[in-house]
C-alpha atoms as a PDB file:
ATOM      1  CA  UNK A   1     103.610 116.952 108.441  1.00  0.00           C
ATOM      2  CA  UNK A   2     100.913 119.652 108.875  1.00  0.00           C
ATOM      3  CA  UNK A   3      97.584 119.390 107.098  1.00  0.00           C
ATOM      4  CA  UNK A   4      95.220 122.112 106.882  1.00  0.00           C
ATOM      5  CA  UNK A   5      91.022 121.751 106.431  1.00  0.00           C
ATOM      6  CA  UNK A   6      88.886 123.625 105.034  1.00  0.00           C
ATOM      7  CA  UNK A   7      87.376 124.370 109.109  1.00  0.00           C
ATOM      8  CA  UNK A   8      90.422 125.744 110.570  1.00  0.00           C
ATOM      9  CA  UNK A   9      91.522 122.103 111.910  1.00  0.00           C
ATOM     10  CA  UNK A  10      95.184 121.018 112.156  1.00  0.00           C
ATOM     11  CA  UNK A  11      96.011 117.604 111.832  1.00  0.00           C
ATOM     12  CA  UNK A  12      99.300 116.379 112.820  1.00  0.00           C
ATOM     13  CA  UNK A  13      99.967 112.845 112.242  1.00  0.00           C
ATOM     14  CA  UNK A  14     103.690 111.548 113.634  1.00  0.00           C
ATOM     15  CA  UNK A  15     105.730 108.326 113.968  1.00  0.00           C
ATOM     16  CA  UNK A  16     105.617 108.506 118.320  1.00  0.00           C
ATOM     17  CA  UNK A  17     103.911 105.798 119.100  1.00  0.00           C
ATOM     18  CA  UNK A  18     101.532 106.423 116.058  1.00  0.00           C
ATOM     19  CA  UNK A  19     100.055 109.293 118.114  1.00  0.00           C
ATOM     20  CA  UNK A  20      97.692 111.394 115.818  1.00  0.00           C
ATOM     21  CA  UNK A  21      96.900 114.857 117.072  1.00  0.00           C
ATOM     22  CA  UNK A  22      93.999 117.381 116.341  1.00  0.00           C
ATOM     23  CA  UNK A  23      94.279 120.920 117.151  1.00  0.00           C
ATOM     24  CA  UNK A  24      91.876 122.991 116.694  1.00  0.00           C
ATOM     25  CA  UNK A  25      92.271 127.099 116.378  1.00  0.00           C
ATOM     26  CA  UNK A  26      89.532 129.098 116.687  1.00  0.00           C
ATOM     27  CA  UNK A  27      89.048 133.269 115.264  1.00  0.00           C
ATOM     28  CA  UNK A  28      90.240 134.035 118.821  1.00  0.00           C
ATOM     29  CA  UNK A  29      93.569 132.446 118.114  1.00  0.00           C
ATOM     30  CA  UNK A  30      93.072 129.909 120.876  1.00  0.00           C
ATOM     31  CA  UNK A  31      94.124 126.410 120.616  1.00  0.00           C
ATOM     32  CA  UNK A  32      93.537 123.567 122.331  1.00  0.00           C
ATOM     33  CA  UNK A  33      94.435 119.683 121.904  1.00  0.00           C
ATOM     34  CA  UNK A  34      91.507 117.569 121.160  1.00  0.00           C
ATOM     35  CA  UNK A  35      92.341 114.078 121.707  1.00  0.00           C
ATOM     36  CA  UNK A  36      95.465 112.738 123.364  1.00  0.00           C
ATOM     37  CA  UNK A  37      97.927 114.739 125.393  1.00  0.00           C
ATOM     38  CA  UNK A  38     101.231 114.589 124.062  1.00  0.00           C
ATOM     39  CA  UNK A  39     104.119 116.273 124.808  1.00  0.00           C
ATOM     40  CA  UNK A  40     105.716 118.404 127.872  1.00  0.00           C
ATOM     41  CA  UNK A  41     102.185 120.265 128.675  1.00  0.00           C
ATOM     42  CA  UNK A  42      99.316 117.619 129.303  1.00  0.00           C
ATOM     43  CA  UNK A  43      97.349 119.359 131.538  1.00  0.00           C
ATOM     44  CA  UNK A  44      93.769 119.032 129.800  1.00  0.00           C
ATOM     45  CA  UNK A  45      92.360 119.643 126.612  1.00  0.00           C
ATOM     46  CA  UNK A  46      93.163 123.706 126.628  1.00  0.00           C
ATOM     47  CA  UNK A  47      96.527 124.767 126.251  1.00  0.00           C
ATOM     48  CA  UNK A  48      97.555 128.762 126.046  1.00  0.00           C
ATOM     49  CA  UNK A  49      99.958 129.215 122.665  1.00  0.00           C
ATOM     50  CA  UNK A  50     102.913 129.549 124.268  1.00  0.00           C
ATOM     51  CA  UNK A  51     102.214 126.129 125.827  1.00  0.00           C
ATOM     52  CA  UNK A  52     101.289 124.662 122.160  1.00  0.00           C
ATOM     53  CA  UNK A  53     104.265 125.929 121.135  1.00  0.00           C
ATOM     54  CA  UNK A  54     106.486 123.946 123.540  1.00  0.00           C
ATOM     55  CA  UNK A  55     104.546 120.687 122.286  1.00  0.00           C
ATOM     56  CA  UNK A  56     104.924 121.289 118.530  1.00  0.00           C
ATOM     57  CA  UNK A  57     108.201 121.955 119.125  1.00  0.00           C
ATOM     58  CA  UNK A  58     108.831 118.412 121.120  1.00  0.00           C
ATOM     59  CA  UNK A  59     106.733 117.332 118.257  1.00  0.00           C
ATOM     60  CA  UNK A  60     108.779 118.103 115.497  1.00  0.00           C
ATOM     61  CA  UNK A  61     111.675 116.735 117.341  1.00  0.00           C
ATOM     62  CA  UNK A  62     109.889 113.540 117.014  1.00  0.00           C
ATOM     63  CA  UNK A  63     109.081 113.396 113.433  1.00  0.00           C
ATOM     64  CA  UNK A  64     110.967 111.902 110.551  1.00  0.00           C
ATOM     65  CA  UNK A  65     110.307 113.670 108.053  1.00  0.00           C
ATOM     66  CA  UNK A  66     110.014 113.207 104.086  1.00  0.00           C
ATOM     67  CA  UNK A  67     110.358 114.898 100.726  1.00  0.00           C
ATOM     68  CA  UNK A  68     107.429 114.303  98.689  1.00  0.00           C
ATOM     69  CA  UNK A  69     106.943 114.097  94.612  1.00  0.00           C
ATOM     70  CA  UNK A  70     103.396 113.993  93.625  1.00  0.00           C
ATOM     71  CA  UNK A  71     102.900 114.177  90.022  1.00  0.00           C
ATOM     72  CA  UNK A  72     100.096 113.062  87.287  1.00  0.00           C
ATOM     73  CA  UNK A  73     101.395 110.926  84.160  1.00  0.00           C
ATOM     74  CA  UNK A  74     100.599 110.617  80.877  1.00  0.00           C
ATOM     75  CA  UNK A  75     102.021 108.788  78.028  1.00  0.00           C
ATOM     76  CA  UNK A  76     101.272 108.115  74.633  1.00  0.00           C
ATOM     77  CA  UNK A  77     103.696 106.768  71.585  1.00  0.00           C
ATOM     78  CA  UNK A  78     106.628 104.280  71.580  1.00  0.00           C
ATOM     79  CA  UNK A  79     110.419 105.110  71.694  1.00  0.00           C
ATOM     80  CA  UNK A  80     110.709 108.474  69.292  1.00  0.00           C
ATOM     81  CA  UNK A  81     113.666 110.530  69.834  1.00  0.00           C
ATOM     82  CA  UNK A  82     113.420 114.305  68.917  1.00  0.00           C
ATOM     83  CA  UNK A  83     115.325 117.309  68.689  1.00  0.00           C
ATOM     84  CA  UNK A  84     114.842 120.674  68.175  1.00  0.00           C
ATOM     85  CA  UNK A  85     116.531 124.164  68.610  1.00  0.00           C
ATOM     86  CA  UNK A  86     113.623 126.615  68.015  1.00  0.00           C
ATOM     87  CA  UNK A  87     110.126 126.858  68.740  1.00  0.00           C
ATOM     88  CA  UNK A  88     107.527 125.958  71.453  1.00  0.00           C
ATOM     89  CA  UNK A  89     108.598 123.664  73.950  1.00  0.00           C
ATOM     90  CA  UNK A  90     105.879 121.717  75.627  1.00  0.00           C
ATOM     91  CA  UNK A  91     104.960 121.368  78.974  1.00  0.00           C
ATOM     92  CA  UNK A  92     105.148 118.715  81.164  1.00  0.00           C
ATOM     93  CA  UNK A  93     107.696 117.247  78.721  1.00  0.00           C
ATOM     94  CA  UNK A  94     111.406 116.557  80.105  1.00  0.00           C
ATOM     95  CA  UNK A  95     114.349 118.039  77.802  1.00  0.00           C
ATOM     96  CA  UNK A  96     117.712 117.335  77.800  1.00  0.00           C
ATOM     97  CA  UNK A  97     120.403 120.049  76.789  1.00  0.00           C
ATOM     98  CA  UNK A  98     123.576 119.365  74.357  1.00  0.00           C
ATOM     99  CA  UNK A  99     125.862 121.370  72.975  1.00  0.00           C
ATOM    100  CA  UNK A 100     126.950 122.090  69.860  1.00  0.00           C
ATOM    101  CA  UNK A 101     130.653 120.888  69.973  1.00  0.00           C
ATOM    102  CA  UNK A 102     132.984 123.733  69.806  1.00  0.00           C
ATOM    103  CA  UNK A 103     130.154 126.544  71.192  1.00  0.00           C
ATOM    104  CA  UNK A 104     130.010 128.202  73.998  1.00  0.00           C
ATOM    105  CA  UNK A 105     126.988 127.637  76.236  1.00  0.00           C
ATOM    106  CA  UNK A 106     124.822 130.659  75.397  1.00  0.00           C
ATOM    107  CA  UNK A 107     121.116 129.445  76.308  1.00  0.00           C
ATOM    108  CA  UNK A 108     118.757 130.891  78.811  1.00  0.00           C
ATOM    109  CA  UNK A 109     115.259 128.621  79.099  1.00  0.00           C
ATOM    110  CA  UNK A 110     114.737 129.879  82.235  1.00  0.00           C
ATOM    111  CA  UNK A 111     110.835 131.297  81.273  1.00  0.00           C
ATOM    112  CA  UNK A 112     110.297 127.322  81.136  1.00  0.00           C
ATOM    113  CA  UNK A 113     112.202 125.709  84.007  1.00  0.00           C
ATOM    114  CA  UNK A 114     115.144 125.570  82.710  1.00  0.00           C
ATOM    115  CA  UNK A 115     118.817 126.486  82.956  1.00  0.00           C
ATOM    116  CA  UNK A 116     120.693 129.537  82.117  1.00  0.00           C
ATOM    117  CA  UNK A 117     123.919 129.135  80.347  1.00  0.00           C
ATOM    118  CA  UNK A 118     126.541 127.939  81.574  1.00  0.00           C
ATOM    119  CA  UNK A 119     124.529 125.933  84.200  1.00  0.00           C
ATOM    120  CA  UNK A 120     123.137 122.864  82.124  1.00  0.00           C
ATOM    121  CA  UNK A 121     120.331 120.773  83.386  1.00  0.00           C
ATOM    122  CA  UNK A 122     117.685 118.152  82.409  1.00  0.00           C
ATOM    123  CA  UNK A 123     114.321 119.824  83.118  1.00  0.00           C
ATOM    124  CA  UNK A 124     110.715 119.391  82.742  1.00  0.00           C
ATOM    125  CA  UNK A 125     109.253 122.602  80.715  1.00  0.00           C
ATOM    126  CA  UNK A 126     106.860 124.135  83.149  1.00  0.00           C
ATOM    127  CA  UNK A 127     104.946 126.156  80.559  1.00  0.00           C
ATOM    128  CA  UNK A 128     104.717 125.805  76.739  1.00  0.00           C
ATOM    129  CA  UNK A 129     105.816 128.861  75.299  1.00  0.00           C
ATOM    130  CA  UNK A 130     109.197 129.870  73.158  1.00  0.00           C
ATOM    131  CA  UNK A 131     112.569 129.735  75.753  1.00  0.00           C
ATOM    132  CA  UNK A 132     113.976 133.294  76.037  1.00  0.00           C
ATOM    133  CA  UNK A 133     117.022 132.002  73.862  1.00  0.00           C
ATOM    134  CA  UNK A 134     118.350 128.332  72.092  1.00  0.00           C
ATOM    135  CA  UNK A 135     121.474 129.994  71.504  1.00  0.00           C
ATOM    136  CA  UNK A 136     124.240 126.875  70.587  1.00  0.00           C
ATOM    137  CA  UNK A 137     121.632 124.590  72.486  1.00  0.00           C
ATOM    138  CA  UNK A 138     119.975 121.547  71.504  1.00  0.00           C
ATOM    139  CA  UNK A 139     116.924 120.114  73.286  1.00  0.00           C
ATOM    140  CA  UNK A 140     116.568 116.117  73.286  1.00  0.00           C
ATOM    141  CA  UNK A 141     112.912 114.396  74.425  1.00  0.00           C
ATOM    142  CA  UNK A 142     111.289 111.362  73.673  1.00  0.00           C
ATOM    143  CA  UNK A 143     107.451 111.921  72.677  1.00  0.00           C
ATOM    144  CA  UNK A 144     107.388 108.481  74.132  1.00  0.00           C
ATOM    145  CA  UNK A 145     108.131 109.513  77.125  1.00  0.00           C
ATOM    146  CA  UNK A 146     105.381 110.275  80.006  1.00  0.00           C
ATOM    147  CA  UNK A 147     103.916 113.961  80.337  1.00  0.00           C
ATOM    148  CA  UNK A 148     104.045 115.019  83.552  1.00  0.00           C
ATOM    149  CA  UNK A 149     101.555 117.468  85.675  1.00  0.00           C
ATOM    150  CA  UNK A 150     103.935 118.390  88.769  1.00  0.00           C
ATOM    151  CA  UNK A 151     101.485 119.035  91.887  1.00  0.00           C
ATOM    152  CA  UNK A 152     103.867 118.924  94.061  1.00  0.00           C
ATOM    153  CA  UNK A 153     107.943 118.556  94.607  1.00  0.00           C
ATOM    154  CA  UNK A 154     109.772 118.999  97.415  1.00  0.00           C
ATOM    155  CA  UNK A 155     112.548 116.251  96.331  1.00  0.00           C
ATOM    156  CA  UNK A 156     114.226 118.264  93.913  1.00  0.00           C
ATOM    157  CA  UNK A 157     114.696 117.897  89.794  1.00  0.00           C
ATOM    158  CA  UNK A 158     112.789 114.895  88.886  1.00  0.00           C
ATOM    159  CA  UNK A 159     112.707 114.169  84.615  1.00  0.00           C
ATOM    160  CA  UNK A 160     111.052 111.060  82.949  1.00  0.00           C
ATOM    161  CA  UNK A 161     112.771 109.124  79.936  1.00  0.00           C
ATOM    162  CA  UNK A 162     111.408 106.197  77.977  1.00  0.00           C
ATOM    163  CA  UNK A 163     112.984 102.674  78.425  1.00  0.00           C
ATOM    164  CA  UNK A 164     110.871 100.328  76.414  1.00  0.00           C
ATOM    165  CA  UNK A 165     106.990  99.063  76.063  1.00  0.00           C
ATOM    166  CA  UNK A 166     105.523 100.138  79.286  1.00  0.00           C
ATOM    167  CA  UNK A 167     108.535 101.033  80.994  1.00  0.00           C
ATOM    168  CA  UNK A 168     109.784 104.162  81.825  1.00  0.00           C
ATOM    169  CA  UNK A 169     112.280 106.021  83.948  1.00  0.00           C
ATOM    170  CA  UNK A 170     111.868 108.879  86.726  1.00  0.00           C
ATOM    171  CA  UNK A 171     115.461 109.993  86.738  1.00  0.00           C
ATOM    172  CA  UNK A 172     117.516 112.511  89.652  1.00  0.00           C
ATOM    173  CA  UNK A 173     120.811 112.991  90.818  1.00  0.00           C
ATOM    174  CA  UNK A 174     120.955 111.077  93.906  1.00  0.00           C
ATOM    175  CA  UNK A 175     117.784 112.258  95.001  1.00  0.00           C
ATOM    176  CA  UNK A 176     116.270 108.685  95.186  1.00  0.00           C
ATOM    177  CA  UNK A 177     118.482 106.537  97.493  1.00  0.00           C
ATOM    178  CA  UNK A 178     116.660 102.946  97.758  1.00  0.00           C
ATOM    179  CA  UNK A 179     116.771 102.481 101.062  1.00  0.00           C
ATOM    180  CA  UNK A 180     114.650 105.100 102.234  1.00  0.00           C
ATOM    181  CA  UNK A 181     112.183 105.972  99.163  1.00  0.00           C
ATOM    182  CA  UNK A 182     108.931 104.737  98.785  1.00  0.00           C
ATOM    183  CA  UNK A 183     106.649 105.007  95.902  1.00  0.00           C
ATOM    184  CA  UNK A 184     103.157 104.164  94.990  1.00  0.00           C
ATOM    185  CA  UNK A 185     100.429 104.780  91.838  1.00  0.00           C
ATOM    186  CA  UNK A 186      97.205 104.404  90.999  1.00  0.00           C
ATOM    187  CA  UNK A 187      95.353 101.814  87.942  1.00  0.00           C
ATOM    188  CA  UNK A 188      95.178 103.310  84.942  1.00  0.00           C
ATOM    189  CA  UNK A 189      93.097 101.828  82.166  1.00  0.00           C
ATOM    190  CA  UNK A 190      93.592 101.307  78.332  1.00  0.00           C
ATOM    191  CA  UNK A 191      91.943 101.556  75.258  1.00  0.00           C
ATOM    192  CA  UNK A 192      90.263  98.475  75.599  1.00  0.00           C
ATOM    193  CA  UNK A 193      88.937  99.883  79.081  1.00  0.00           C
ATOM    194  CA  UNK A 194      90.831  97.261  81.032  1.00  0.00           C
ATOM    195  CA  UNK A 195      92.367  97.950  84.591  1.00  0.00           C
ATOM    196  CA  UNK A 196      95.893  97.602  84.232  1.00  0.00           C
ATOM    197  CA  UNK A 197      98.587  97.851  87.141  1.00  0.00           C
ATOM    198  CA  UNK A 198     100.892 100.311  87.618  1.00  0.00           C
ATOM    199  CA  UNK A 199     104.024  99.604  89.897  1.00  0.00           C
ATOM    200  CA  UNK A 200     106.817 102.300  91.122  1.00  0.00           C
ATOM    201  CA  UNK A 201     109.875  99.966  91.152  1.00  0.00           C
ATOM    202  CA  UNK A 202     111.802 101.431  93.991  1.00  0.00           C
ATOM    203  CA  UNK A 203     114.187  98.023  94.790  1.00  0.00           C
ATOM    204  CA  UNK A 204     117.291  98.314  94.486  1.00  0.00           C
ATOM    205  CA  UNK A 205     117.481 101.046  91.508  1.00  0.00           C
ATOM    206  CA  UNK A 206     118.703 104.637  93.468  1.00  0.00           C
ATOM    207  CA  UNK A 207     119.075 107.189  94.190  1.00  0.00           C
ATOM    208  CA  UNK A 208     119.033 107.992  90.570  1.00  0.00           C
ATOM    209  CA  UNK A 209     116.196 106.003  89.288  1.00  0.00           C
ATOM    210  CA  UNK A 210     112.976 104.666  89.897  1.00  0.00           C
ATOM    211  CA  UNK A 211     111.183 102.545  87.209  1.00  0.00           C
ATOM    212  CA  UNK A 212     107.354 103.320  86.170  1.00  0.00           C
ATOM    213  CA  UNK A 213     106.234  99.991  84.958  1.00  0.00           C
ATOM    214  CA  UNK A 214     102.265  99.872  83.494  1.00  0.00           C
ATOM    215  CA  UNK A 215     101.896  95.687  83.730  1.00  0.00           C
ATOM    216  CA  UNK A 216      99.371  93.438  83.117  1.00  0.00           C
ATOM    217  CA  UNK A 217      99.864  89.998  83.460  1.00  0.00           C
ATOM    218  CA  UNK A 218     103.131  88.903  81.688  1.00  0.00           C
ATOM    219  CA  UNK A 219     102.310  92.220  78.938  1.00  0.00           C
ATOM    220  CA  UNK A 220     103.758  95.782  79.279  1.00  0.00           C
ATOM    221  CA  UNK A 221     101.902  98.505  77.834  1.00  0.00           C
ATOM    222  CA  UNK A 222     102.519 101.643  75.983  1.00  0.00           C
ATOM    223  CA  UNK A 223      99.295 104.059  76.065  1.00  0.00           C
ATOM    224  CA  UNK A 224      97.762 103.731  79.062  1.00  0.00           C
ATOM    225  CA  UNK A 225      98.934 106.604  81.375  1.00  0.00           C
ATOM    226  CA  UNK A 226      96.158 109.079  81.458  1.00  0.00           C
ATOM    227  CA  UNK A 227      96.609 111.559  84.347  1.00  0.00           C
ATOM    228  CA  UNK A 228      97.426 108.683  86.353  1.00  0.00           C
ATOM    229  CA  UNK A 229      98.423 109.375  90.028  1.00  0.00           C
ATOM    230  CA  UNK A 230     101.853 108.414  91.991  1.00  0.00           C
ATOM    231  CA  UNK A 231     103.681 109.484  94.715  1.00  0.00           C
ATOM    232  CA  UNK A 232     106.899 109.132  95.753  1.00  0.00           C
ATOM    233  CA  UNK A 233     108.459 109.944  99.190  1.00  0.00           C
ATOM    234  CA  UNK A 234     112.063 110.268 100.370  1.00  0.00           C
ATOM    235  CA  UNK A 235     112.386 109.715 104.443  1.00  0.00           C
ATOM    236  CA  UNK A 236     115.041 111.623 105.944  1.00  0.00           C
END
């Protein structure tokens, strides 16, 4: 993974032997290692690019890698199921396309993040405006169901549905295998300004599923997601 800052510095941080590396690159174009040696060219603490090149490359061959989801949440309401076939969609809010029975798929939402017809996909509208065309379509949501504020996705098409008090659902398709996802969010607090838990339930549940769950003590809680952080990784 490559990190940039705001001074030109490179930070590379891999799994070998939890070796962290700093490059530096200066308006010359130089570059030169500033801590550790590490890779085929160790010979001091200025390499020339072709050189650096070699090590990132031995570098990268290193790595495992991961897919990364960072999003903000924010919820509001119990379980309300909606439809509608005209109008505004919202965004930040996941929608889920049916068919009238009998039509043919005729729908383009693609000014939103959606599907053109006949492809037919849950999505997350990524602005709220009017879809190019409903046609025969029907979009399903739950205003119960957390908002979300993508920052950034590399895992693919992610969509949130509402289970129950305090518990709701980050849906894939197979994007989410338990065994090698990892999840994580920040407190959030209610209305009664009390700090209240939030857990990414990653056991067991893919690599369709992951579980929000906002928890404090023995209580779940509806309204309490307020731009609240996770992140959730996929290792290769």
């Amino acid at each position: 993974m490559i990190k940039y800052g705001i001074s030109k510095w490179l930070y590379f941080r891999t799994t070998v032997n939890c070796t962290r590396l700093i490059i530096k690159q200066d308006k010359t174009k130089n570059m030169g290692i500033t801590t550790r040696e590490f890779g085929p060219n160790r010979k001091g603490s200025k390499l020339t690019t072709a050189e650096m090149d070699e090590n990132f490359n031995y570098l990268n061959s290193n790595i495992k890698p991961y897919e990364v989801y960072t999003a903000l949440l924010t919820q509001s309401g119990g379980d309300n199921p909606q439809t509608q076939t005209s109008g505004v969609v919202q965004v930040g809010v996941s929608y889920i396309i049916s068919l009238v029975l009998g039509a043919e798929p005729d729908w383009d939402f693609s000014n939103v993040g959606g599907p053109i017809a006949p492809d037919n996909f849950v999505f997350v509208a990524t602005s709220s405006d009017v879809p190019n065309n409903y046609g025969s379509a029907t979009l399903n949501y739950n205003t119960g169901a957390p908002v979300v504020t993508v920052l950034e996705n590399t895992i693919g098409n992610i969509w949130f549905t509402y289970n129950s008090n305090g518990n709701y659902s980050m849906n894939s398709i197979g994007l989410l295998p338990s065994y090698s996802t990892w999840g994580v969010a920040d407190c959030a607090t209610d209305n009664n300004l009390t700090i209240q838990p939030v857990y990414i339930n990653v056991d067991g549940q893919g690599p369709d599923v992951l579980y929000v769950v906002v928890a404090g003590g023995d209580d779940f809680g509806d309204n309490v997601l307020r731009s609240t952080p996770i992140e959730i990784r996929v290792y290769n």
